[in-house]
PDB file of N, CA and C in Angstrom:
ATOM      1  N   UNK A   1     171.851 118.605  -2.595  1.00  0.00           N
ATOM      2  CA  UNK A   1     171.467 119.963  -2.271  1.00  0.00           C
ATOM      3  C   UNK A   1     169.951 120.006  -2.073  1.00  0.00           C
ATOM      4  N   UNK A   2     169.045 120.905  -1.354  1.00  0.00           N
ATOM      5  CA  UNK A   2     168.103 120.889  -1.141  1.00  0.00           C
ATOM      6  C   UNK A   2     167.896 122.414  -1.191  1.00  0.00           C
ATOM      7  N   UNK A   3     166.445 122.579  -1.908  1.00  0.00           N
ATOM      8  CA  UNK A   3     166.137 123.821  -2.398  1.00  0.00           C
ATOM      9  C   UNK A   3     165.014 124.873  -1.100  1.00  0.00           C
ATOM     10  N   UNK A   4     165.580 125.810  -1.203  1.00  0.00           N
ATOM     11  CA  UNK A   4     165.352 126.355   0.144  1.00  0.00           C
ATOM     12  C   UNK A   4     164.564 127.823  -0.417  1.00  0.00           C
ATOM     13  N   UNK A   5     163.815 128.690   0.249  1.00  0.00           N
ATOM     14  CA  UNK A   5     163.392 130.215  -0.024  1.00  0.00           C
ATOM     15  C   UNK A   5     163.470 130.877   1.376  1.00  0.00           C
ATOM     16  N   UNK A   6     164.591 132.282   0.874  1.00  0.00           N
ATOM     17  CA  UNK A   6     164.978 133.390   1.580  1.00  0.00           C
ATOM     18  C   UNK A   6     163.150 134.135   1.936  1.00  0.00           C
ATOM     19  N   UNK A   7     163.497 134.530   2.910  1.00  0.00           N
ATOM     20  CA  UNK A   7     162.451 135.536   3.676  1.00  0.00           C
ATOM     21  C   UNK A   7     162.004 135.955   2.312  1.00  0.00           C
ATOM     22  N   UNK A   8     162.438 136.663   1.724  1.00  0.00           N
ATOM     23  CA  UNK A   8     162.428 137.532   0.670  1.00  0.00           C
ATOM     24  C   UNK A   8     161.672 136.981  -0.628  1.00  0.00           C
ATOM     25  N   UNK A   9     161.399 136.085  -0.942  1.00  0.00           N
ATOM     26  CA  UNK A   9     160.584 134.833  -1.712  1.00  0.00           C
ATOM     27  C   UNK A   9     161.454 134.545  -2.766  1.00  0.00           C
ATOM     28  N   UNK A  10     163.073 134.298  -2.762  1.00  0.00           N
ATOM     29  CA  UNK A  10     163.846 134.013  -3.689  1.00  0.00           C
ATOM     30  C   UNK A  10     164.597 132.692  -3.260  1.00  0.00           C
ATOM     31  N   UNK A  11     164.501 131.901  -4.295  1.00  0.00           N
ATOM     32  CA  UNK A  11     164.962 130.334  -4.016  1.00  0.00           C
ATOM     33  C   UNK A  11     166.509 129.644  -4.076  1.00  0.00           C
ATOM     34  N   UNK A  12     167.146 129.282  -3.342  1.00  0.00           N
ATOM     35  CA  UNK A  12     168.599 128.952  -3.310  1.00  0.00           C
ATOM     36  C   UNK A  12     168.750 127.252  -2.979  1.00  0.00           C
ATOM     37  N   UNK A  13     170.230 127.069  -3.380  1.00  0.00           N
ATOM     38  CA  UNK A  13     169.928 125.986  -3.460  1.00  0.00           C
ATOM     39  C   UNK A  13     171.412 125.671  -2.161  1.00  0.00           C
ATOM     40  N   UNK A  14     171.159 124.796  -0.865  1.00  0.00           N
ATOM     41  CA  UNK A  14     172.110 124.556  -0.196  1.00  0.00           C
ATOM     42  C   UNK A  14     172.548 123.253  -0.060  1.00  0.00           C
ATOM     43  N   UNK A  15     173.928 122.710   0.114  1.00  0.00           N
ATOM     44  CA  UNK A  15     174.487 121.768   0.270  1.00  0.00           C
ATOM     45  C   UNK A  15     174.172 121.262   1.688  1.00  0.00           C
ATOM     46  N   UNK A  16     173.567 120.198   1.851  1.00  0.00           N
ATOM     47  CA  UNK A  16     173.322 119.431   3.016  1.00  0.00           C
ATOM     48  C   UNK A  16     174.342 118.959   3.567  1.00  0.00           C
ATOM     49  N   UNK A  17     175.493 118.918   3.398  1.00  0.00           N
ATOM     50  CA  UNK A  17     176.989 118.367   3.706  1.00  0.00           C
ATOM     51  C   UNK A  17     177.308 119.924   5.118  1.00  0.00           C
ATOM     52  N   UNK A  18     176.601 120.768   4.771  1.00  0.00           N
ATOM     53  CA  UNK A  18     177.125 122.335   5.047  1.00  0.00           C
ATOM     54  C   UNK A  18     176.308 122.629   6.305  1.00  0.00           C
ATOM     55  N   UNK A  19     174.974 122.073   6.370  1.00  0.00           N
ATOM     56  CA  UNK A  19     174.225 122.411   7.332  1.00  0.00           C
ATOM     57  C   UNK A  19     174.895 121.525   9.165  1.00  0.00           C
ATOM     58  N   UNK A  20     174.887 122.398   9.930  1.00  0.00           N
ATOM     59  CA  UNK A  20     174.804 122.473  11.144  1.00  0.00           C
ATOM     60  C   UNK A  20     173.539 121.860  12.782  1.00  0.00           C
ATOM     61  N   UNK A  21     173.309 123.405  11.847  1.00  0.00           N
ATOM     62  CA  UNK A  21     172.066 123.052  12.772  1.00  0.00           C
ATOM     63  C   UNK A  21     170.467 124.196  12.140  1.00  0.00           C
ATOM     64  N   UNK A  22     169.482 123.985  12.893  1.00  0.00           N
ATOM     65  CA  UNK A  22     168.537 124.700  12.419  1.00  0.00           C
ATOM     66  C   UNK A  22     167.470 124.904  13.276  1.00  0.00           C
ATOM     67  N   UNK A  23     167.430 126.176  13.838  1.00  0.00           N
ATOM     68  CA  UNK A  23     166.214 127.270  14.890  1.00  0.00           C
ATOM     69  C   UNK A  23     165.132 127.457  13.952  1.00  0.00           C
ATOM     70  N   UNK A  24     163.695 127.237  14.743  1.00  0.00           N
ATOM     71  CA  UNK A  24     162.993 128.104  14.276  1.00  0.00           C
ATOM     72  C   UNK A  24     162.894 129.517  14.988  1.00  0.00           C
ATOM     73  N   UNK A  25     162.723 130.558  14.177  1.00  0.00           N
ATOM     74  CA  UNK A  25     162.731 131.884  14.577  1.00  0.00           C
ATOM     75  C   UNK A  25     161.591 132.600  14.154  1.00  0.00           C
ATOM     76  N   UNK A  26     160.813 133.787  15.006  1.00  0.00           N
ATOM     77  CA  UNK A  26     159.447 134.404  14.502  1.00  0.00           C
ATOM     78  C   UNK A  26     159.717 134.822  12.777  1.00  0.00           C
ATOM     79  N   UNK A  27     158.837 134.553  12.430  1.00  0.00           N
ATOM     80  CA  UNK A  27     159.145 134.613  10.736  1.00  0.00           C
ATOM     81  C   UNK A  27     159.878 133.572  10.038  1.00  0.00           C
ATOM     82  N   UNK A  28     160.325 133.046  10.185  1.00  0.00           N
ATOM     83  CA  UNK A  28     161.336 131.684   9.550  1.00  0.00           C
ATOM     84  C   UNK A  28     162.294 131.048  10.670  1.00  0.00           C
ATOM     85  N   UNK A  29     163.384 130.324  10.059  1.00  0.00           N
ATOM     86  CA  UNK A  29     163.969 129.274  10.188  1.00  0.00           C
ATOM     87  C   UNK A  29     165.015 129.753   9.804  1.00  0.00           C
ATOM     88  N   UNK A  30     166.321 129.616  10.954  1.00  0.00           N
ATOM     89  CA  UNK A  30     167.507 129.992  10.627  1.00  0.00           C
ATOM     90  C   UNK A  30     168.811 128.482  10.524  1.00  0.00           C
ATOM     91  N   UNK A  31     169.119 128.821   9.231  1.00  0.00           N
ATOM     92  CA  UNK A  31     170.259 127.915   9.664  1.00  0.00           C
ATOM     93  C   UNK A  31     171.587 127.872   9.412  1.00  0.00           C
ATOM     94  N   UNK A  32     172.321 127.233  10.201  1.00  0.00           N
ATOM     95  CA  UNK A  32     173.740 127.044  10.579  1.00  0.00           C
ATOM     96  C   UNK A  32     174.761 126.736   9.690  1.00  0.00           C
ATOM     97  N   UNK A  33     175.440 126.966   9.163  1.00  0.00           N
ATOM     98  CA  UNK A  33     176.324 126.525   8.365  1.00  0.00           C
ATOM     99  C   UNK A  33     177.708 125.768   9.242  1.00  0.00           C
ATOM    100  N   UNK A  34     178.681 125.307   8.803  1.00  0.00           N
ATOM    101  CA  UNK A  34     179.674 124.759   9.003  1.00  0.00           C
ATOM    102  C   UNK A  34     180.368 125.718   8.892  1.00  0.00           C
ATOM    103  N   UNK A  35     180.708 126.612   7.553  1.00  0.00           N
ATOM    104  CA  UNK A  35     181.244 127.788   7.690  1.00  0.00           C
ATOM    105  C   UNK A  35     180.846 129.219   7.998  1.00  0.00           C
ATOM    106  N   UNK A  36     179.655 128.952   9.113  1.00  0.00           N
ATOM    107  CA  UNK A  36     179.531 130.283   9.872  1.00  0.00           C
ATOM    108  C   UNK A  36     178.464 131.047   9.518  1.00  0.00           C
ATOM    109  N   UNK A  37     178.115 130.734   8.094  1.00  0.00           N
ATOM    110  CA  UNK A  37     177.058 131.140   7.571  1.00  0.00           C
ATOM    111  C   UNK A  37     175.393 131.087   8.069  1.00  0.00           C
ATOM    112  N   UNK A  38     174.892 131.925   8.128  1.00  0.00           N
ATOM    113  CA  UNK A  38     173.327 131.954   8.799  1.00  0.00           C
ATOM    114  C   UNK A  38     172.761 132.452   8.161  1.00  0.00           C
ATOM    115  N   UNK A  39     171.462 131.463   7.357  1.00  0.00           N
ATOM    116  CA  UNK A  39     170.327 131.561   6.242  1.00  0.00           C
ATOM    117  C   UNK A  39     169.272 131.854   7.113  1.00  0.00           C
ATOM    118  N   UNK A  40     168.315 132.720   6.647  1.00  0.00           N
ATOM    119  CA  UNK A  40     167.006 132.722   7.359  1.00  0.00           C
ATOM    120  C   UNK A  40     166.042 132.393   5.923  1.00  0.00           C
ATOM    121  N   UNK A  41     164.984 131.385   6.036  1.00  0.00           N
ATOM    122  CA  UNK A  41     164.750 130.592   5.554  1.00  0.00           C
ATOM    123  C   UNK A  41     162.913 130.794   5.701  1.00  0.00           C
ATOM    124  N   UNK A  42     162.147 130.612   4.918  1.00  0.00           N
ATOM    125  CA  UNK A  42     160.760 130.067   5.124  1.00  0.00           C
ATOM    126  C   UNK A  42     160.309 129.305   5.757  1.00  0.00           C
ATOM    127  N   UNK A  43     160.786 127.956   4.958  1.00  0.00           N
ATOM    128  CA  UNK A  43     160.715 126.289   5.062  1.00  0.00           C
ATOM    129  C   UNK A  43     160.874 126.357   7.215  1.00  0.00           C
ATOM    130  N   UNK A  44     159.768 125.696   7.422  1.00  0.00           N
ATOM    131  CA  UNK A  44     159.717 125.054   8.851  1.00  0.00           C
ATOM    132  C   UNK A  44     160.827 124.451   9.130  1.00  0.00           C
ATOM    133  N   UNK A  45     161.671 124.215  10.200  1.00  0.00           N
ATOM    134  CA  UNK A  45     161.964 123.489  10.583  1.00  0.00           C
ATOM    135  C   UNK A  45     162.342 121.963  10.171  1.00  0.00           C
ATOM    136  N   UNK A  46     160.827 121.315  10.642  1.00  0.00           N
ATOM    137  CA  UNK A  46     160.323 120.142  10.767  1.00  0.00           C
ATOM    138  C   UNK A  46     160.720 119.547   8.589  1.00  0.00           C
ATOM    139  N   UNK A  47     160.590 120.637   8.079  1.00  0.00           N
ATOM    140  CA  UNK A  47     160.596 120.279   6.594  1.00  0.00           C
ATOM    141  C   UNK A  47     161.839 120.204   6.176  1.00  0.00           C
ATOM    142  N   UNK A  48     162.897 121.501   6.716  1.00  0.00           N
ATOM    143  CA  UNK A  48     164.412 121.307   6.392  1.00  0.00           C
ATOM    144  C   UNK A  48     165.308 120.028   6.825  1.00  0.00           C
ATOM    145  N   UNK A  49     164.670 119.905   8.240  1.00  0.00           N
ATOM    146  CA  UNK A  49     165.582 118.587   8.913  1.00  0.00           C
ATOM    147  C   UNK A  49     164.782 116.931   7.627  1.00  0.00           C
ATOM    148  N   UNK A  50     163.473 117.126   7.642  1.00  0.00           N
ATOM    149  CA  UNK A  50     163.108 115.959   6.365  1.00  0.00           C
ATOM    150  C   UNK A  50     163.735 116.175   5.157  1.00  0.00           C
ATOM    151  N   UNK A  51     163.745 116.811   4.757  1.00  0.00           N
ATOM    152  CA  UNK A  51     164.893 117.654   3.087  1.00  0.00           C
ATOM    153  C   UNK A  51     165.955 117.130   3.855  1.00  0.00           C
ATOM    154  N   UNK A  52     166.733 117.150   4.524  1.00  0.00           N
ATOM    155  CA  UNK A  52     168.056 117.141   4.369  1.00  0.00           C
ATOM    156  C   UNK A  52     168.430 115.258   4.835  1.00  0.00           C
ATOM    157  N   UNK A  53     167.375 114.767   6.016  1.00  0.00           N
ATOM    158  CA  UNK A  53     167.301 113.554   5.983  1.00  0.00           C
ATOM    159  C   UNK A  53     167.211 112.526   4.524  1.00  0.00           C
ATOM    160  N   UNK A  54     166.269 113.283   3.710  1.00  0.00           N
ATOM    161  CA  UNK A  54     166.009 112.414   2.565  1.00  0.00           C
ATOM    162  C   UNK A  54     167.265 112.668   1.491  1.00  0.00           C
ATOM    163  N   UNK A  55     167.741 113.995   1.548  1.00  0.00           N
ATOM    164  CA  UNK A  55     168.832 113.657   0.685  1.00  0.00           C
ATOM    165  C   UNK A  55     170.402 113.269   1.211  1.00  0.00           C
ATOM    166  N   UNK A  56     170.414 112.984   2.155  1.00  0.00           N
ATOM    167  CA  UNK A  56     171.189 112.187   2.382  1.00  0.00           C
ATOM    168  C   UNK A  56     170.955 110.687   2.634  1.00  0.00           C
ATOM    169  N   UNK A  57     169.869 110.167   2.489  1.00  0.00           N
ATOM    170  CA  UNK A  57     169.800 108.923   1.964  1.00  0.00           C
ATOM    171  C   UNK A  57     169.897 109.073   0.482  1.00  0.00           C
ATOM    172  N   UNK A  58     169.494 109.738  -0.207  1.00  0.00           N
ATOM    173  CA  UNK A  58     169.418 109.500  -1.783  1.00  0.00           C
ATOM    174  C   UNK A  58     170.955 109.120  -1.949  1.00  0.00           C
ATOM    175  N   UNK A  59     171.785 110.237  -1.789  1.00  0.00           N
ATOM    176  CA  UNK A  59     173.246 110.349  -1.494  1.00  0.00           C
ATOM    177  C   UNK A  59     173.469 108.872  -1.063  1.00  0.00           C
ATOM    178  N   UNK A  60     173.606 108.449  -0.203  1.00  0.00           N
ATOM    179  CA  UNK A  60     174.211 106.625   0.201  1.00  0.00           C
ATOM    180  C   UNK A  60     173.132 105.782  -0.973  1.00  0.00           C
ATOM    181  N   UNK A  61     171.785 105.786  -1.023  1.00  0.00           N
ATOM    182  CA  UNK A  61     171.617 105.131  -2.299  1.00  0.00           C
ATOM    183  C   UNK A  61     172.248 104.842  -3.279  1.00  0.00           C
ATOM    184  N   UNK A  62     172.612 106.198  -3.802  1.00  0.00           N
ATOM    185  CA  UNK A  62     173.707 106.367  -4.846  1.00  0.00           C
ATOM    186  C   UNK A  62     174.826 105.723  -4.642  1.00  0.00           C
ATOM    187  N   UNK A  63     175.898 105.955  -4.043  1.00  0.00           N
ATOM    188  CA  UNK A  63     176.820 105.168  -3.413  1.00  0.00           C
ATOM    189  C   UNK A  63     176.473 104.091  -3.813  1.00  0.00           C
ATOM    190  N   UNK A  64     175.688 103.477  -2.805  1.00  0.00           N
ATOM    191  CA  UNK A  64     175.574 101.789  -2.482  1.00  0.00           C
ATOM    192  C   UNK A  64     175.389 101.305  -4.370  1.00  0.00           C
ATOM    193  N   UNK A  65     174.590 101.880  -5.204  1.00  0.00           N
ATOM    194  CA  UNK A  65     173.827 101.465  -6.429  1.00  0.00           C
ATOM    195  C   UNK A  65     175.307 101.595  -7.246  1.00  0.00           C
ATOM    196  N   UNK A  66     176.526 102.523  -6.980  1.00  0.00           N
ATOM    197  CA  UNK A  66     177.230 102.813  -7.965  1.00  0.00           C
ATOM    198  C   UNK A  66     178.973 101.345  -7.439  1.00  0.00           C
ATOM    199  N   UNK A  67     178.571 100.644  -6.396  1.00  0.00           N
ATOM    200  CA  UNK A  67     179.714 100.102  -5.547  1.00  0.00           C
ATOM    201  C   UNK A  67     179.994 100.720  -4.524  1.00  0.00           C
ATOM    202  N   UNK A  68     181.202 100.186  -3.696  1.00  0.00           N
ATOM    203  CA  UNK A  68     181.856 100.878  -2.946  1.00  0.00           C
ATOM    204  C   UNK A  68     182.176 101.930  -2.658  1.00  0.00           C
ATOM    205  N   UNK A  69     183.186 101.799  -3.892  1.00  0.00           N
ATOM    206  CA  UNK A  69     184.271 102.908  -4.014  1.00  0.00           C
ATOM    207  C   UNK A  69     184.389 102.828  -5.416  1.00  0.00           C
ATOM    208  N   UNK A  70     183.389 103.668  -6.135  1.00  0.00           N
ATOM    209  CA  UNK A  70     183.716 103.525  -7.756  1.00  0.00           C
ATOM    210  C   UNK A  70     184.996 104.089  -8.392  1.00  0.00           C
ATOM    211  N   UNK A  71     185.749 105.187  -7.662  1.00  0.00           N
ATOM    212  CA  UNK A  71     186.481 105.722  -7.910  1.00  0.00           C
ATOM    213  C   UNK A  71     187.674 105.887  -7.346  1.00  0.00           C
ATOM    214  N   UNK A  72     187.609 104.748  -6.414  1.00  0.00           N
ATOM    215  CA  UNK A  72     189.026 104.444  -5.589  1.00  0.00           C
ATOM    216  C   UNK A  72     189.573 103.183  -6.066  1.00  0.00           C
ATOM    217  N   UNK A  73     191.165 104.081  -6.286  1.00  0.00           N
ATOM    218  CA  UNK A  73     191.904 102.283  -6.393  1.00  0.00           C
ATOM    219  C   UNK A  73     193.419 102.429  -5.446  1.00  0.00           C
ATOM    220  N   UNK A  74     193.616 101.475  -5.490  1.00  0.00           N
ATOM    221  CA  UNK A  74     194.647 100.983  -3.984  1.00  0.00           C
ATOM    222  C   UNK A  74     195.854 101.283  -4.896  1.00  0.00           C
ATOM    223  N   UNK A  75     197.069 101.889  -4.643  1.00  0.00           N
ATOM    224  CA  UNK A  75     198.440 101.797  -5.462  1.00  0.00           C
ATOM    225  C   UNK A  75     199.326 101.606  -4.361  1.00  0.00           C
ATOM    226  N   UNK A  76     200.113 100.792  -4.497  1.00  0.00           N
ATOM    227  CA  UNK A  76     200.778 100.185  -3.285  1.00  0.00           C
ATOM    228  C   UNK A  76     201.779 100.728  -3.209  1.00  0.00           C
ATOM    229  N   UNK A  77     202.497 101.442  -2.483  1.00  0.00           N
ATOM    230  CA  UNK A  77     204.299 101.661  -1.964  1.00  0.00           C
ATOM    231  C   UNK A  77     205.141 100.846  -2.396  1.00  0.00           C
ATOM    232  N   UNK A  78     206.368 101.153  -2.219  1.00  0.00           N
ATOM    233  CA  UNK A  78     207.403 100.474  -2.440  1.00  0.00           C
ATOM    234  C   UNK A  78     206.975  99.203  -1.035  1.00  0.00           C
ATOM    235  N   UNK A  79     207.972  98.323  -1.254  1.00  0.00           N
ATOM    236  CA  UNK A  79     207.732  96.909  -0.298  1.00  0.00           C
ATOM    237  C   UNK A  79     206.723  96.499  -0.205  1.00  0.00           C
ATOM    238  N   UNK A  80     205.158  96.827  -0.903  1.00  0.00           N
ATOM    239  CA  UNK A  80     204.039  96.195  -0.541  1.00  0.00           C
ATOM    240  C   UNK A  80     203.418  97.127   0.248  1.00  0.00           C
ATOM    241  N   UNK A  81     203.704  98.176   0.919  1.00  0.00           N
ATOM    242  CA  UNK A  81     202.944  99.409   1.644  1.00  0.00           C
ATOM    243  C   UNK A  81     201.706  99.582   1.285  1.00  0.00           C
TER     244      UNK A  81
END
């Protein structure tokens, strides 16, 4: 998640999985949700797309540091499926 401030100077916190896309607009930065949702935002642009770049590397860091698939296991079907 990456921590964001409404026009309004109050701080939220959004899931980077959720974001779309992102305009700058006179006064802030609007952005896109997956589900339709449209934040208008402070944060530039140029700073949301870096926020959301960096935590989605942290995110595969994690991953990669924790294995594969720490939490997947294979259960086979009948016949070997």
């Amino acid at each position: 998640m990456i921590r964001l401030t409404r026009l309004n100077g109050e701080a939220f916190y959004l899931n980077v999985d959720m974001v779309e896309r992102a305009e700058a607009h006179s006064g802030g930065t609007a952005i896109f949700t997956t589900g339709g949702n449209v934040y208008t935002v402070r944060e530039p642009v140029e700073d949301i797309a870096d926020a959301v770049r960096s935590e989605k590397a942290a995110i595969s860091r994690r991953a990669r540091a924790e294995g594969s698939h720490p939490n997947f296991h294979v259960v086979r079907g009948e016949g070997g499926e």
